[in-house]
Structures are given as structure tokens and as C-alpha cells.
N, C-alpha and C. Protein backbone atom coordinates (compact mmCIF):
# COMPACT_ATOMS: atom_id res chain seq x y z
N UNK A 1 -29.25 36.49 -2.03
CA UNK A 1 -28.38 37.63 -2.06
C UNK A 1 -28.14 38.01 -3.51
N UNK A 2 -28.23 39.45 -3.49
CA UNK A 2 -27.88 39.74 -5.39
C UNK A 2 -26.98 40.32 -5.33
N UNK A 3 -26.07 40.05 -6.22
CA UNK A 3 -24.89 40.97 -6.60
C UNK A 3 -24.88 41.69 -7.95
N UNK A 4 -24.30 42.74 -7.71
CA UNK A 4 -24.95 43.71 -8.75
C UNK A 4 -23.67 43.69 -9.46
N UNK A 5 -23.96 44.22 -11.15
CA UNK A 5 -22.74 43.85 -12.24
C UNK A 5 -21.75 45.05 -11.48
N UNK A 6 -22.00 46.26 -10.67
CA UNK A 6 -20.63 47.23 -10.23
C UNK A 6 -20.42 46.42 -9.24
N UNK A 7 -20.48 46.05 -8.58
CA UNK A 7 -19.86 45.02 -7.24
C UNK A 7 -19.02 44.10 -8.08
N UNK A 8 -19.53 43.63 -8.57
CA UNK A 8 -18.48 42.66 -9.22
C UNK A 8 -17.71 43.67 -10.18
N UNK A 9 -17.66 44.14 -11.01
CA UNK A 9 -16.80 45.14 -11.21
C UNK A 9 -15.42 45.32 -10.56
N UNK A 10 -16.20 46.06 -9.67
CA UNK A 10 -15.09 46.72 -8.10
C UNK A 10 -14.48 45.01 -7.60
N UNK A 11 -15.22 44.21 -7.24
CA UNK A 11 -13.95 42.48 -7.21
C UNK A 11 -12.68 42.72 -8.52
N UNK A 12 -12.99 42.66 -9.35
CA UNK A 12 -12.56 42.30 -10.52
C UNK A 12 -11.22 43.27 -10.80
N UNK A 13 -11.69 44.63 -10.39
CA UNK A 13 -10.73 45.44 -10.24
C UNK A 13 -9.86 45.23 -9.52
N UNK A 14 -10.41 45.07 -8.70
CA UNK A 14 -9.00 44.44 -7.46
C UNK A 14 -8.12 43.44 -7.69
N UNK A 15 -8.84 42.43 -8.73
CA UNK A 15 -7.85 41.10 -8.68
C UNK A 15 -6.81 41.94 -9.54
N UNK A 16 -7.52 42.33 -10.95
CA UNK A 16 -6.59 43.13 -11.48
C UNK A 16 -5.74 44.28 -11.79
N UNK A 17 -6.28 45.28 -10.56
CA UNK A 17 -4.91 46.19 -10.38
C UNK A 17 -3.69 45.51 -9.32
N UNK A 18 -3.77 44.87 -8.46
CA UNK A 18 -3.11 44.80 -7.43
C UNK A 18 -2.47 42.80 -7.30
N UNK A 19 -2.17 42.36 -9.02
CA UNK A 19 -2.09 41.00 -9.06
C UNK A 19 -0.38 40.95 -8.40
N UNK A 20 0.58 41.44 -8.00
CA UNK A 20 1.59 41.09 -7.11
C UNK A 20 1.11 41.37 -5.88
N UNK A 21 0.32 42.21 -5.48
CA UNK A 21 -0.05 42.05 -3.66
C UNK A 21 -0.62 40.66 -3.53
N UNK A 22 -1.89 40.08 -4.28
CA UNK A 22 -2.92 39.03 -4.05
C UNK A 22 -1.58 37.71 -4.21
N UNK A 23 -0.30 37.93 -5.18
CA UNK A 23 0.58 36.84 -5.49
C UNK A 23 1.36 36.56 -4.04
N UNK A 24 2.23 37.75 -3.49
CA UNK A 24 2.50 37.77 -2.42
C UNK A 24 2.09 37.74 -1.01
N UNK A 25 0.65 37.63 -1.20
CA UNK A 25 -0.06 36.76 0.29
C UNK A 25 -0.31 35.39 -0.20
N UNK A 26 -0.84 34.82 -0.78
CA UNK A 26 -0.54 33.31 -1.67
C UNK A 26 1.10 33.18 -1.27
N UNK A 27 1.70 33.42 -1.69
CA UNK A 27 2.92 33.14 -1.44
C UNK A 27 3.02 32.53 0.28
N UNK A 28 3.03 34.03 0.88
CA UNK A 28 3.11 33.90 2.38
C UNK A 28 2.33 32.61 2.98
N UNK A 29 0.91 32.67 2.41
CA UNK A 29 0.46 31.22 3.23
C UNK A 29 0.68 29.82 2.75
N UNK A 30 1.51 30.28 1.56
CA UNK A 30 2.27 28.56 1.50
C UNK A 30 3.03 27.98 1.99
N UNK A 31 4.11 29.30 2.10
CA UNK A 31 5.49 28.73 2.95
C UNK A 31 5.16 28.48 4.44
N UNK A 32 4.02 29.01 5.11
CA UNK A 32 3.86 28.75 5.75
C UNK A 32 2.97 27.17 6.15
N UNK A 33 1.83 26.85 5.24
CA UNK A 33 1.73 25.73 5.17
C UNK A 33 2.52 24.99 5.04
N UNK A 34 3.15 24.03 5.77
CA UNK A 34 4.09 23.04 5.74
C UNK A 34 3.50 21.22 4.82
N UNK A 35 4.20 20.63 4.26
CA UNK A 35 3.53 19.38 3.75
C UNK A 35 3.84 18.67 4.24
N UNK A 36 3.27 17.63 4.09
CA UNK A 36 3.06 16.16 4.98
C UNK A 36 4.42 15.45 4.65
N UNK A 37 4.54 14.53 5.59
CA UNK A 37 6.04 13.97 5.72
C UNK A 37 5.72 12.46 5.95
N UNK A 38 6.45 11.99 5.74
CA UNK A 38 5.46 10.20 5.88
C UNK A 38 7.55 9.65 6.22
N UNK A 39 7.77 9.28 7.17
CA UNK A 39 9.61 8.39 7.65
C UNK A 39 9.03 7.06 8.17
N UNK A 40 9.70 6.23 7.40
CA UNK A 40 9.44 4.79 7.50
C UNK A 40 10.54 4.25 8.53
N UNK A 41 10.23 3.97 9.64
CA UNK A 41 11.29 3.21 10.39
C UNK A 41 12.35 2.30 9.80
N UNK A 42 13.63 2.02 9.96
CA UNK A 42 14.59 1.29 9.32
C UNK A 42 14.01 -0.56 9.31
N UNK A 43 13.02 -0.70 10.75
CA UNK A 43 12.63 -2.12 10.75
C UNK A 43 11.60 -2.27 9.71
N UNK A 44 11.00 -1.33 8.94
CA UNK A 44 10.04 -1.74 7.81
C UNK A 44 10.48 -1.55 6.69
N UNK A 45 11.80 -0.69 6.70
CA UNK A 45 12.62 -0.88 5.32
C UNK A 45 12.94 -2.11 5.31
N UNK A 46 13.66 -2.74 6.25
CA UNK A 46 14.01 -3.97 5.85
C UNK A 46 13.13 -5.08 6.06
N UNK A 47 11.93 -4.91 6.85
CA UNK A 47 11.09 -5.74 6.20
C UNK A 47 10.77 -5.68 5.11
N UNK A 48 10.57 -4.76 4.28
CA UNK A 48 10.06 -4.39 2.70
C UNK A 48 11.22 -4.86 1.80
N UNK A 49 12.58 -4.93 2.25
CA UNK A 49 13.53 -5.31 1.32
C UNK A 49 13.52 -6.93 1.52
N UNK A 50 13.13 -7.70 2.57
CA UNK A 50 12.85 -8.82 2.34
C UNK A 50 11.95 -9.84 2.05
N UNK A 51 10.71 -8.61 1.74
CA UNK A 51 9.80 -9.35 1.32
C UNK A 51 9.60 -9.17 -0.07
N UNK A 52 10.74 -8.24 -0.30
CA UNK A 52 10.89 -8.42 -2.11
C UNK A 52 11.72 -9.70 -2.57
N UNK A 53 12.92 -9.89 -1.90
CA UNK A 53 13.54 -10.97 -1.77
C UNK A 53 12.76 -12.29 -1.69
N UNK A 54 11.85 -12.34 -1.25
CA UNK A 54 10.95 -13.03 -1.33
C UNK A 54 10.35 -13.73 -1.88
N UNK A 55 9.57 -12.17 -2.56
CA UNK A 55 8.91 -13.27 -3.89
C UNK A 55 9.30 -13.05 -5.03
N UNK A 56 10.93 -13.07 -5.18
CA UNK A 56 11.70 -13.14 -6.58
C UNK A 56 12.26 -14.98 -6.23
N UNK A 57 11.76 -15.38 -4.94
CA UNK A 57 12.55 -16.85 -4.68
C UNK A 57 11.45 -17.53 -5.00
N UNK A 58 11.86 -19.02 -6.23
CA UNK A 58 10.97 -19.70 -6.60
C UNK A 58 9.80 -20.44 -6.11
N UNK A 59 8.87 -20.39 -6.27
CA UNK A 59 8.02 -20.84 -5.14
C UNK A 59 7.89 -22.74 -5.19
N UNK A 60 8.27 -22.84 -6.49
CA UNK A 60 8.32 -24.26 -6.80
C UNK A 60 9.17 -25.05 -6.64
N UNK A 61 9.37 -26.08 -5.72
CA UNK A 61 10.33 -26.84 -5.40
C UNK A 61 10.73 -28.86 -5.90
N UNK A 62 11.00 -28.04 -7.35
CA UNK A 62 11.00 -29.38 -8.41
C UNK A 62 11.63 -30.33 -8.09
N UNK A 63 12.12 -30.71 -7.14
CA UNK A 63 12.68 -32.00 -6.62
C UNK A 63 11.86 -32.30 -5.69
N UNK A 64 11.04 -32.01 -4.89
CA UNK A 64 9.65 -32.35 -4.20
C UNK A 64 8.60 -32.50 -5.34
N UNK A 65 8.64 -31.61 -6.44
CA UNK A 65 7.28 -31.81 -6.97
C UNK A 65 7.65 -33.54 -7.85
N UNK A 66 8.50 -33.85 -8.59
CA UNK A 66 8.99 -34.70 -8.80
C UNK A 66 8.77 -36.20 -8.42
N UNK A 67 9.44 -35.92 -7.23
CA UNK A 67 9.40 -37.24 -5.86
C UNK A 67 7.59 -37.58 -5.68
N UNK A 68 6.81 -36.74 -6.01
CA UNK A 68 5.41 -36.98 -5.23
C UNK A 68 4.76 -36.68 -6.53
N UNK A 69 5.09 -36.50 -7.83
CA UNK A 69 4.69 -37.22 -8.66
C UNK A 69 5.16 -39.03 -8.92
N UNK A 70 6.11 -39.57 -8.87
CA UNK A 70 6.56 -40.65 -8.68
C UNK A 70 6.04 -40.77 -7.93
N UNK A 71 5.76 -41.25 -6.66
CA UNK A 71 5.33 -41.60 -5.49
C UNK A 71 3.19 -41.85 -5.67
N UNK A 72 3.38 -40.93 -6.39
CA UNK A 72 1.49 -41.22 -6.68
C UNK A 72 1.57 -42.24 -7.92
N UNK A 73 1.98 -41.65 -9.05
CA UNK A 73 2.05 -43.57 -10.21
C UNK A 73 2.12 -44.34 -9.69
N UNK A 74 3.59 -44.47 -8.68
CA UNK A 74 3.89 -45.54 -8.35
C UNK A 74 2.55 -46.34 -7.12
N UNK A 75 2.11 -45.46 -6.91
CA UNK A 75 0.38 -46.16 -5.61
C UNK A 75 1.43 -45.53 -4.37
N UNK A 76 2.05 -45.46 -4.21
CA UNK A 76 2.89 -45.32 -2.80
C UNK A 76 2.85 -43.95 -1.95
N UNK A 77 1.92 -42.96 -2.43
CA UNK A 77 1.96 -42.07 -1.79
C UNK A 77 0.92 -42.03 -0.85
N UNK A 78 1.08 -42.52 0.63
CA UNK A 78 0.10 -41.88 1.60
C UNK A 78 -0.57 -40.69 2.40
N UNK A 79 -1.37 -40.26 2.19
CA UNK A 79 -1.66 -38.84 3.10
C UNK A 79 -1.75 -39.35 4.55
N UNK A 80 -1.28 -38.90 5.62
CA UNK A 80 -2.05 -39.00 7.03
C UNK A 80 -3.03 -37.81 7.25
N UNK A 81 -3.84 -38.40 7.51
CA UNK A 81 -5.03 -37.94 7.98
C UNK A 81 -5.39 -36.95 8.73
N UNK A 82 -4.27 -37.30 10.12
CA UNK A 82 -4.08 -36.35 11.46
C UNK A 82 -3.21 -35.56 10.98
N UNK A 83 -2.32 -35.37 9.93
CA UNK A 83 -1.77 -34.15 9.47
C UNK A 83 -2.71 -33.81 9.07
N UNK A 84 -3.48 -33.89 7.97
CA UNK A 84 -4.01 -32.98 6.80
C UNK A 84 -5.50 -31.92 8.36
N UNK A 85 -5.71 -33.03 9.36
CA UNK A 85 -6.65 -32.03 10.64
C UNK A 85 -6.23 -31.44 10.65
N UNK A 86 -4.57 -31.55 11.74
CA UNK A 86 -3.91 -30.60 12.39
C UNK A 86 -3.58 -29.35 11.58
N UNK A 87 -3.60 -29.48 10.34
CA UNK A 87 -3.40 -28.62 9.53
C UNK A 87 -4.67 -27.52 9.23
N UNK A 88 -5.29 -28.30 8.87
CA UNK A 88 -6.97 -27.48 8.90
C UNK A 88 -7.20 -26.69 9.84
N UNK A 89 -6.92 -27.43 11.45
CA UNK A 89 -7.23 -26.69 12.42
C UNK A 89 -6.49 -25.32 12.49
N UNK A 90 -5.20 -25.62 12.74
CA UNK A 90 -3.97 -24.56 12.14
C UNK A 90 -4.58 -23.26 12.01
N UNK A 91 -4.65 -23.73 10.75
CA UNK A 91 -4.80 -22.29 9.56
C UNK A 91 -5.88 -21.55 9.99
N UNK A 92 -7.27 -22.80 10.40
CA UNK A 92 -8.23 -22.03 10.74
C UNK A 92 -8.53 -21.22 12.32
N UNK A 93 -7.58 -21.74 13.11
CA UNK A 93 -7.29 -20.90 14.70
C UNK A 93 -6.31 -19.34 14.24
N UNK A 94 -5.73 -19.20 13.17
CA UNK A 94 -4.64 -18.24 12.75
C UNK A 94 -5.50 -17.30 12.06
N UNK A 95 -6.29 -17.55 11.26
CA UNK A 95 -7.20 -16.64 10.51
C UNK A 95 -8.23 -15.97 11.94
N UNK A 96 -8.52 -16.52 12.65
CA UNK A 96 -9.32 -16.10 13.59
C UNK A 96 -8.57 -14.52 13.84
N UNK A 97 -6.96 -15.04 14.36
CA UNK A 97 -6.31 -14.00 14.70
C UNK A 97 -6.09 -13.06 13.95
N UNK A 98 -5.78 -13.08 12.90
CA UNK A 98 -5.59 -12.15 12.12
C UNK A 98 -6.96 -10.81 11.87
């Protein structure tokens, strides 16, 4: 398709005699476009406020870490076994779900 330099011309004219008509349909189809709205249920606000709470709480618990440092110098710390499975198994039946 060719467009010839008076065709474009005659566009050009138009944008610029008539720039409050072209402003005031722009206008019109904005207000009419409405924008997106995103409402967070109150149960995920407060999930979100407690999972900030969260992880401002120390994760380290120096009177356990302590005790089981002592407890290994000293030879006296045992693992059970059938915990450390049951545990394995655990985590790994939960990841499935997820």
C-alpha cells in the first residue's frame, strides 16, 4: 500500500487543527476504561502480618544450641536412628504434596 506525501498531509492536518476534539475522545475512553482492582481478604492480611512476625523471631535457640554442643564434647550425645527415618520419610511424603 502507498501513501502519498498529501494523504499524510490531510492526517496531519487533522491531528493538528482539531487537537481538543482528538483530547476529548481520549478522555472519554479512559474514564470509561476502568483499572484493575486487586482486595486481599482479611484472612491473608493476617496471614501476611504473621508471617512477618515470623521471621523477625530468632531462629536460633541458644540454650539448645549450647546443651548439644556440651553433650557432643562431652561423647554423650546420641542420635536415634528411627527418628532421624521417620523424619526423612516425613518431609519426603509432604514434598510429594506440595
Amino acid at each position: 500500500m502507498n501513501i502519498s506525501k498529501s494523504q499524510l498531509d490531510g492526517v496531519i492536518r487533522t491531528y493538528l487543527k482539531n487537537p481538543e476534539q482528538i483530547k476529548s475522545k481520549t478522555d472519554i475512553k479512559s474514564k470509561e476504561m476502568q483499572a484493575d482492582e486487586l482486595s486481599i481478604s482479611e484472612d491473608v492480611q493476617e496471614f501476611a502480618r504473621l508471617v512477618k512476625l515470623a521471621s523477625k523471631a530468632d531462629d536460633i535457640r541458644i540454650e539448645k544450641v549450647k546443651e548439644l554442643k556440651t553433650m557432643i564434647n562431652a561423647g554423650t550425645y546420641n542420635i536415634d536412628g528411627k527418628l532421624v527415618a521417620d523424619k526423612i520419610i516425613e518431609e519426603h511424603s509432604t514434598e510429594k504434596l506440595i
